[in-house]
C-alpha atoms as a PDB file:
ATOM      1  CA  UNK A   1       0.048  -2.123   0.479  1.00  0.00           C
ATOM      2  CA  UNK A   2       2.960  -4.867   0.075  1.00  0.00           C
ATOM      3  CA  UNK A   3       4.835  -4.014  -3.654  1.00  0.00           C
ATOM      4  CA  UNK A   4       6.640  -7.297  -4.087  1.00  0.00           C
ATOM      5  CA  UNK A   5       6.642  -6.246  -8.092  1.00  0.00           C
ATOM      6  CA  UNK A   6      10.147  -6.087 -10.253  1.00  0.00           C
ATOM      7  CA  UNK A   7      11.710  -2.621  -8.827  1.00  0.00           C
ATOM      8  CA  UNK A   8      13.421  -0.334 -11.135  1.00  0.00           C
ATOM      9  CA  UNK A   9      16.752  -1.451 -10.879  1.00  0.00           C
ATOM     10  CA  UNK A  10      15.030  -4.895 -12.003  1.00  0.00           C
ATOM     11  CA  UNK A  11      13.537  -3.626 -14.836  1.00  0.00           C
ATOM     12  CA  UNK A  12      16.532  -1.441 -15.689  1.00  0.00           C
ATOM     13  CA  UNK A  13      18.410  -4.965 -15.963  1.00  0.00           C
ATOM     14  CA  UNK A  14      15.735  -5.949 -18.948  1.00  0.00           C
ATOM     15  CA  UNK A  15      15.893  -2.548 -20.318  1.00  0.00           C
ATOM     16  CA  UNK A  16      19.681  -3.672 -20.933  1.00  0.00           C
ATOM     17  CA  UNK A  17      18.521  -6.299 -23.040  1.00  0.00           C
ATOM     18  CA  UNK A  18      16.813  -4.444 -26.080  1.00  0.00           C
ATOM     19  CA  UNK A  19      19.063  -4.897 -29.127  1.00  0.00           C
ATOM     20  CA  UNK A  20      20.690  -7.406 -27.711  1.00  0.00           C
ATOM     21  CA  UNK A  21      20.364 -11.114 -29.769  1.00  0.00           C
ATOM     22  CA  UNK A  22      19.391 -13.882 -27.099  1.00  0.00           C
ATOM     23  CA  UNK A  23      21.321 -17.252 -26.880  1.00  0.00           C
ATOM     24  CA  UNK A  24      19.792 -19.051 -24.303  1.00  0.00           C
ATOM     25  CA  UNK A  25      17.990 -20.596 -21.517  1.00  0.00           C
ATOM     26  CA  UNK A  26      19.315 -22.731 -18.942  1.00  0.00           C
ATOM     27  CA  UNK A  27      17.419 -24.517 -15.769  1.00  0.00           C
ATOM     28  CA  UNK A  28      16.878 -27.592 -14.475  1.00  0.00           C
ATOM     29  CA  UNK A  29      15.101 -29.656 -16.989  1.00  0.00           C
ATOM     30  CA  UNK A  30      11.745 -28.571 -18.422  1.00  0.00           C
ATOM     31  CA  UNK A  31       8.453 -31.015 -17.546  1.00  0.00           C
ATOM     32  CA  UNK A  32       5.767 -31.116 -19.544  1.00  0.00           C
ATOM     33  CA  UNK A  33       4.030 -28.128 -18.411  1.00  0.00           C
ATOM     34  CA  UNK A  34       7.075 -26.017 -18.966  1.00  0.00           C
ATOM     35  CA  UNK A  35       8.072 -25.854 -16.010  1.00  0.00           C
ATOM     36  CA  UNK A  36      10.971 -25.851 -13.628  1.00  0.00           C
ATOM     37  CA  UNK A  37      12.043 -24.992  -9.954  1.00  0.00           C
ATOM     38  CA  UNK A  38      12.813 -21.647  -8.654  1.00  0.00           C
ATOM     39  CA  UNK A  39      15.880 -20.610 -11.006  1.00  0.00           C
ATOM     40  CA  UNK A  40      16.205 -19.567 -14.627  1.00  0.00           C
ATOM     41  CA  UNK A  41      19.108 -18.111 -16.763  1.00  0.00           C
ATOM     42  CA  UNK A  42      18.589 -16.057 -19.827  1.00  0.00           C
ATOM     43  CA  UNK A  43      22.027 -15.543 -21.506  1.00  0.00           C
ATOM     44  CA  UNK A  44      21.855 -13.083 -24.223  1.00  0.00           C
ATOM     45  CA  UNK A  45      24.920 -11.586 -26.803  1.00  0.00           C
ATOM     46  CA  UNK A  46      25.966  -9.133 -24.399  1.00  0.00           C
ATOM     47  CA  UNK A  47      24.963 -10.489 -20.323  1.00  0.00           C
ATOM     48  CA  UNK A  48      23.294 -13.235 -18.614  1.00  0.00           C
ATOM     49  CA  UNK A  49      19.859 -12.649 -16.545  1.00  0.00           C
ATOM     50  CA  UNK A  50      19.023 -14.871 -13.513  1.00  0.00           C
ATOM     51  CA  UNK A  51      15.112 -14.869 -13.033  1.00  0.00           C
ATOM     52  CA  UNK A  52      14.449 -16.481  -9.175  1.00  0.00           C
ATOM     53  CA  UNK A  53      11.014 -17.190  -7.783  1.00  0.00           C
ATOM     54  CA  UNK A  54      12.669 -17.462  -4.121  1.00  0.00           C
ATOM     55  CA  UNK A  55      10.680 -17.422  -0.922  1.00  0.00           C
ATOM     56  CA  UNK A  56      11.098 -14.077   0.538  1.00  0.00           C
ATOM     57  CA  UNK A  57       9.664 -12.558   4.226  1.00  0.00           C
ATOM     58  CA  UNK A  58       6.439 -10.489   3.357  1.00  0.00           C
ATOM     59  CA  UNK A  59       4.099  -8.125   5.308  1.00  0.00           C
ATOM     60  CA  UNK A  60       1.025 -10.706   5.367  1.00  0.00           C
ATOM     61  CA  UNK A  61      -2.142  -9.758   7.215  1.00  0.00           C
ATOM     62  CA  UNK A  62       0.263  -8.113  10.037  1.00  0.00           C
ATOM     63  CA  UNK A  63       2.813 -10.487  10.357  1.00  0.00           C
ATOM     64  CA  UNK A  64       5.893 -11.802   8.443  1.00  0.00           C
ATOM     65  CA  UNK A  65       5.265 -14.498   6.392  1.00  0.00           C
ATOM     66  CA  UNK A  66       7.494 -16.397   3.351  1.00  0.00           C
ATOM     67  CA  UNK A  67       6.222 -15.986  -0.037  1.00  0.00           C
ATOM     68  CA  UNK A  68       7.622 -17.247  -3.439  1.00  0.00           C
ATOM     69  CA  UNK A  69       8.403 -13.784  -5.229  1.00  0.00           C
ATOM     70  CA  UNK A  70       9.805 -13.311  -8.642  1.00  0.00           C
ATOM     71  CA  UNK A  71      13.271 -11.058  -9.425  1.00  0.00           C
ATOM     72  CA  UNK A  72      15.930 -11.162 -11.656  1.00  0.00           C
ATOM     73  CA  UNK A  73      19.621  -9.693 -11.533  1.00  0.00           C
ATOM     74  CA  UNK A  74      22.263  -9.465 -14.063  1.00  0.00           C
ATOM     75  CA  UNK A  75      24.965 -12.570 -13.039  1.00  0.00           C
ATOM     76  CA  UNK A  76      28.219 -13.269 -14.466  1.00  0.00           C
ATOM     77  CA  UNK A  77      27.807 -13.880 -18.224  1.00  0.00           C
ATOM     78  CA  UNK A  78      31.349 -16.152 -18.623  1.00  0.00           C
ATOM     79  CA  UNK A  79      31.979 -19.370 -16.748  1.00  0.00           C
ATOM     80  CA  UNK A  80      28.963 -22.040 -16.106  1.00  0.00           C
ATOM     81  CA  UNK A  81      25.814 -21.224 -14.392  1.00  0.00           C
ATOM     82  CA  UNK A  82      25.200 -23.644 -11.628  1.00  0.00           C
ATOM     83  CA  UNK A  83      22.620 -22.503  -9.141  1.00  0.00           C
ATOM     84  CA  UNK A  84      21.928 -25.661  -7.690  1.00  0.00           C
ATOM     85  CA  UNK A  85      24.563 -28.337  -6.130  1.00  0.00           C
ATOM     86  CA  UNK A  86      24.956 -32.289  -7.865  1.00  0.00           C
ATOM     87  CA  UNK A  87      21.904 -30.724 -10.060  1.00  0.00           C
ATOM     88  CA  UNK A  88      22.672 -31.037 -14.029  1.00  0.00           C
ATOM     89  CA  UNK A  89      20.637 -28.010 -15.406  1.00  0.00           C
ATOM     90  CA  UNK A  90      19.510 -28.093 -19.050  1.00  0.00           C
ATOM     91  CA  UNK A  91      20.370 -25.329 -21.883  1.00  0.00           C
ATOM     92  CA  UNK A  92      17.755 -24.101 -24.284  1.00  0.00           C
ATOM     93  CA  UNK A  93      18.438 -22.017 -27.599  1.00  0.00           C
ATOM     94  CA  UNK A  94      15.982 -18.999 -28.003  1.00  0.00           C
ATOM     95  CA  UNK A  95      15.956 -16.891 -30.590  1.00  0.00           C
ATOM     96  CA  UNK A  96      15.913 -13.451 -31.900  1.00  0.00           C
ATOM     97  CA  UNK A  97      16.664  -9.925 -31.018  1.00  0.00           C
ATOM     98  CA  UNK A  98      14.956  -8.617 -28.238  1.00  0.00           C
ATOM     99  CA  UNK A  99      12.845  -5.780 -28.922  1.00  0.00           C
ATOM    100  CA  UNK A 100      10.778  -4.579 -26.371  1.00  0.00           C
ATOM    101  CA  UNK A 101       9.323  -6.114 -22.991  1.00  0.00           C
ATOM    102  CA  UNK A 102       6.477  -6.345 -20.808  1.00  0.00           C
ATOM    103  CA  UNK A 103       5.966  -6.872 -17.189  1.00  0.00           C
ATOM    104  CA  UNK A 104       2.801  -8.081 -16.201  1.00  0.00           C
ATOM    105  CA  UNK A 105       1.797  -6.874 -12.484  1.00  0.00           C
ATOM    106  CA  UNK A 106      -1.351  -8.459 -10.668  1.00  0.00           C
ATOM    107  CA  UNK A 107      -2.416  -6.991  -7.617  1.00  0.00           C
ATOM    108  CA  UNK A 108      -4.743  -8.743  -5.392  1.00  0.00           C
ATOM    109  CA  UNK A 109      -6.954  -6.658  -2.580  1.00  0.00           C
ATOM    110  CA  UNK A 110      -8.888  -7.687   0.110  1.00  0.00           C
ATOM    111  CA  UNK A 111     -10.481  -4.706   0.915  1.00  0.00           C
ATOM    112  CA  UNK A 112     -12.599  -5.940   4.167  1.00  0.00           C
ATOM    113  CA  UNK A 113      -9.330  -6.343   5.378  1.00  0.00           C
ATOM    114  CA  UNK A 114      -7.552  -3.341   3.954  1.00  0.00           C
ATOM    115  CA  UNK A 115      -4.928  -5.496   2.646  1.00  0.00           C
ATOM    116  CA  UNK A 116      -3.006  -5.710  -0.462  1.00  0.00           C
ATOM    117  CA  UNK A 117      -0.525  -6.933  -2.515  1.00  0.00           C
ATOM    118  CA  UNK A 118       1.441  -6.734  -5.639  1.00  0.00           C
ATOM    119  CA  UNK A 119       3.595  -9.016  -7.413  1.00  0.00           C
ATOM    120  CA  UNK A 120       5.250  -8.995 -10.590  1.00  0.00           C
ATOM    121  CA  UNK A 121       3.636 -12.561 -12.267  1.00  0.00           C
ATOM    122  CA  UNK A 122       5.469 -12.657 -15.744  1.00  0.00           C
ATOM    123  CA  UNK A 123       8.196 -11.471 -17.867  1.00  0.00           C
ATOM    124  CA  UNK A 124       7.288 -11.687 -21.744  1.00  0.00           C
ATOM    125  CA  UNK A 125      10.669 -10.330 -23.925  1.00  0.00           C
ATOM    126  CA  UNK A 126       9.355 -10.041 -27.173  1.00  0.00           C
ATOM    127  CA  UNK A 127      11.691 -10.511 -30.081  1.00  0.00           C
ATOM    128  CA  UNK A 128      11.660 -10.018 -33.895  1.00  0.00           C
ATOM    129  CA  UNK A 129      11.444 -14.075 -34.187  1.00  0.00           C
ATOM    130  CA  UNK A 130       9.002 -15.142 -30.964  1.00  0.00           C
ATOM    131  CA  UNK A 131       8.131 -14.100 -27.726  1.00  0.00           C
ATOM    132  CA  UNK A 132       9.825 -16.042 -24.353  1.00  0.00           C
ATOM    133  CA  UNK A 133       8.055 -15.834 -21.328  1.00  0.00           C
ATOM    134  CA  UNK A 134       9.111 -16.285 -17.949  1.00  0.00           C
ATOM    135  CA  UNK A 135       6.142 -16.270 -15.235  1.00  0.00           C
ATOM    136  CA  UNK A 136       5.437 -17.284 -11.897  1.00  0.00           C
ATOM    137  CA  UNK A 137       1.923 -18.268 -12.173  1.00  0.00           C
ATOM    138  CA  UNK A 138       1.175 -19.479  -8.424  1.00  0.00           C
ATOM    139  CA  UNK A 139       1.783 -17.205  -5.568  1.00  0.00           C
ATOM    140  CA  UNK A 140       2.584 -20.820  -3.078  1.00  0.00           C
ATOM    141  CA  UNK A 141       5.224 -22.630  -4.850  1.00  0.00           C
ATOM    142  CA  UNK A 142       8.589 -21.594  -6.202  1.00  0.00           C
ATOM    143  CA  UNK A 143       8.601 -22.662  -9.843  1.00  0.00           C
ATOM    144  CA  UNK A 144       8.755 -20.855 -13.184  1.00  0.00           C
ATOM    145  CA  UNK A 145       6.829 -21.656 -16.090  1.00  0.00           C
ATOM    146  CA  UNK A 146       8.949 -20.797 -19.106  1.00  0.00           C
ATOM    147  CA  UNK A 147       7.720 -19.698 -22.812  1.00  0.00           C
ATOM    148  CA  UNK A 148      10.396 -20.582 -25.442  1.00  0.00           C
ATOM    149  CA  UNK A 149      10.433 -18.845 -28.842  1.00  0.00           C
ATOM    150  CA  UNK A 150       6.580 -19.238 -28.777  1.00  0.00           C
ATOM    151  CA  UNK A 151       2.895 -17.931 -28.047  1.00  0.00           C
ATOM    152  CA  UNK A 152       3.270 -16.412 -24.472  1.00  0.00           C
ATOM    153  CA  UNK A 153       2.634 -17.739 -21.323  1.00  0.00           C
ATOM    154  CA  UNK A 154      -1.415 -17.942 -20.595  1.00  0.00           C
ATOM    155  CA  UNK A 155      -2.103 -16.154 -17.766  1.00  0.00           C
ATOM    156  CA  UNK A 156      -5.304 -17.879 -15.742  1.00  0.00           C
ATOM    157  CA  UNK A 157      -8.307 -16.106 -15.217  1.00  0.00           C
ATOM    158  CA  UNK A 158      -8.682 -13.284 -13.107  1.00  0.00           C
ATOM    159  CA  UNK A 159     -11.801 -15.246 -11.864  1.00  0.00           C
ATOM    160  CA  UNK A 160      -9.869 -18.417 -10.781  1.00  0.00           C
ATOM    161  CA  UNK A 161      -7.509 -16.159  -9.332  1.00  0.00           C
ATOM    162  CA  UNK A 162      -9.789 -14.332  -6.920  1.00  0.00           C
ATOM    163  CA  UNK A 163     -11.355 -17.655  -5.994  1.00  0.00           C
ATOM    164  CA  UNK A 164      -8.304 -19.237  -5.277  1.00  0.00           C
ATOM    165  CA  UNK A 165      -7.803 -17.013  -2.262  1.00  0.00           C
ATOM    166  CA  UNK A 166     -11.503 -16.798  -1.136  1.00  0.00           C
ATOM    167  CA  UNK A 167     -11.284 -19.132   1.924  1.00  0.00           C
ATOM    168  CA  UNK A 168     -15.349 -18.608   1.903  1.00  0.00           C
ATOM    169  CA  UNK A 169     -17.332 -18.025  -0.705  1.00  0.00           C
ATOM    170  CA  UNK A 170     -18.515 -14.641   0.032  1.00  0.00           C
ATOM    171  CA  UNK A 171     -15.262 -13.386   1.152  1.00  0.00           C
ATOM    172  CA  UNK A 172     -14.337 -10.404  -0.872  1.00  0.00           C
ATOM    173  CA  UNK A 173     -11.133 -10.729  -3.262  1.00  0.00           C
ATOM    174  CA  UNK A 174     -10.645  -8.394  -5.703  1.00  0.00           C
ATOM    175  CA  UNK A 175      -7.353  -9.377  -8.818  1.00  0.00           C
ATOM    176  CA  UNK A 176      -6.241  -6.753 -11.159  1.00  0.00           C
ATOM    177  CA  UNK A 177      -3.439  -6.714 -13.711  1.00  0.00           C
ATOM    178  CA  UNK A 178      -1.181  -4.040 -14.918  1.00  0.00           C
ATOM    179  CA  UNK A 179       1.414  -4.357 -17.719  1.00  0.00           C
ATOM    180  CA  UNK A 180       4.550  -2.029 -16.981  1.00  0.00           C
ATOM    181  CA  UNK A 181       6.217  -1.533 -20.678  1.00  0.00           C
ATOM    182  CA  UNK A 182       9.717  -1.517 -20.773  1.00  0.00           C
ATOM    183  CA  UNK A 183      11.157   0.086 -24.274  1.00  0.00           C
END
């Protein structure tokens, strides 16, 4: 099994968070699906959260191959936040005081193959105002789709999940999700 999922120094960064008022978002600018490339910032009253969805080297089938996976890591909270070179990135206000979170896991098996994986796929910080979201919905392409001080994130079907990485229809896929709590 390949654990690609928010470890617990990760989560103990968000568990940092609760009490804490947030302040903003900054990333490159939003489209209209919400979303953005690779890098996020979450700055809240007390520290500032960077949430990547990087390519990384994974265990794949036997060999080493690069997949986008989500983290996040406290970064410096004073001085401007500038992840990307000649890129202007955009700042967001968000709202409210963070109460709890919840880390949404999905693991996908293949058990013909005895292979599988898990990745962390969103980050919803619920606050006494709204909930923001921050998710990396597709396992082949480093972007973020961001919920601002709104409904969270959609997550698609477990279905269209498992069919996504069926490369023949009978092939057997098997998607479950787990929520880790973080209080």
């Amino acid at each position: 099994m390949v654990d690609t999922s928010l470890n617990s120094s990760m989560i103990s960064v968000l568990r940092e968070t609760i009490g804490t008022q947030l302040v903003s978002l900054e990333c490159l600018k939003l489209d209209k699906f919400n979303h953005t490339f690779e890098c996020a910032a979450i700055t809240t009253s007390i520290s500032r959260i960077e949430f990547t969805d990087e390519e990384q080297s994974i265990a794949y089938f036997g060999a080493m191959e690069d997949w986008p996976i989500l983290t996040c890591r406290t970064i410096p909270n004073e001085g401007h936040y500038a992840p990307f070179i000649n890129q202007t990135l955009h700042r967001y206000p968000l709202l409210g005081t963070v109460q709890n979170i919840d880390i949404t896991n999905e693991t996908i098996m293949f058990p013909d193959e005895g292979y599988e994986l898990t990745r962390t796929i969103c980050v919803y910080i619920h606050t006494d105002r709204k909930t923001v979201s921050i998710g990396a919905l597709s396992l082949f392409a480093e972007d973020l789709t961001v919920g601002m001080n709104t409904a969270p994130i959609a997550l698609p079907p477990i279905r269209e999940v498992e069919q996504a990485w069926r490369e023949n229809p009978d092939d057997d896929v098997r998607v479950t999700r787990s929520v880790v709590q973080v209080r």
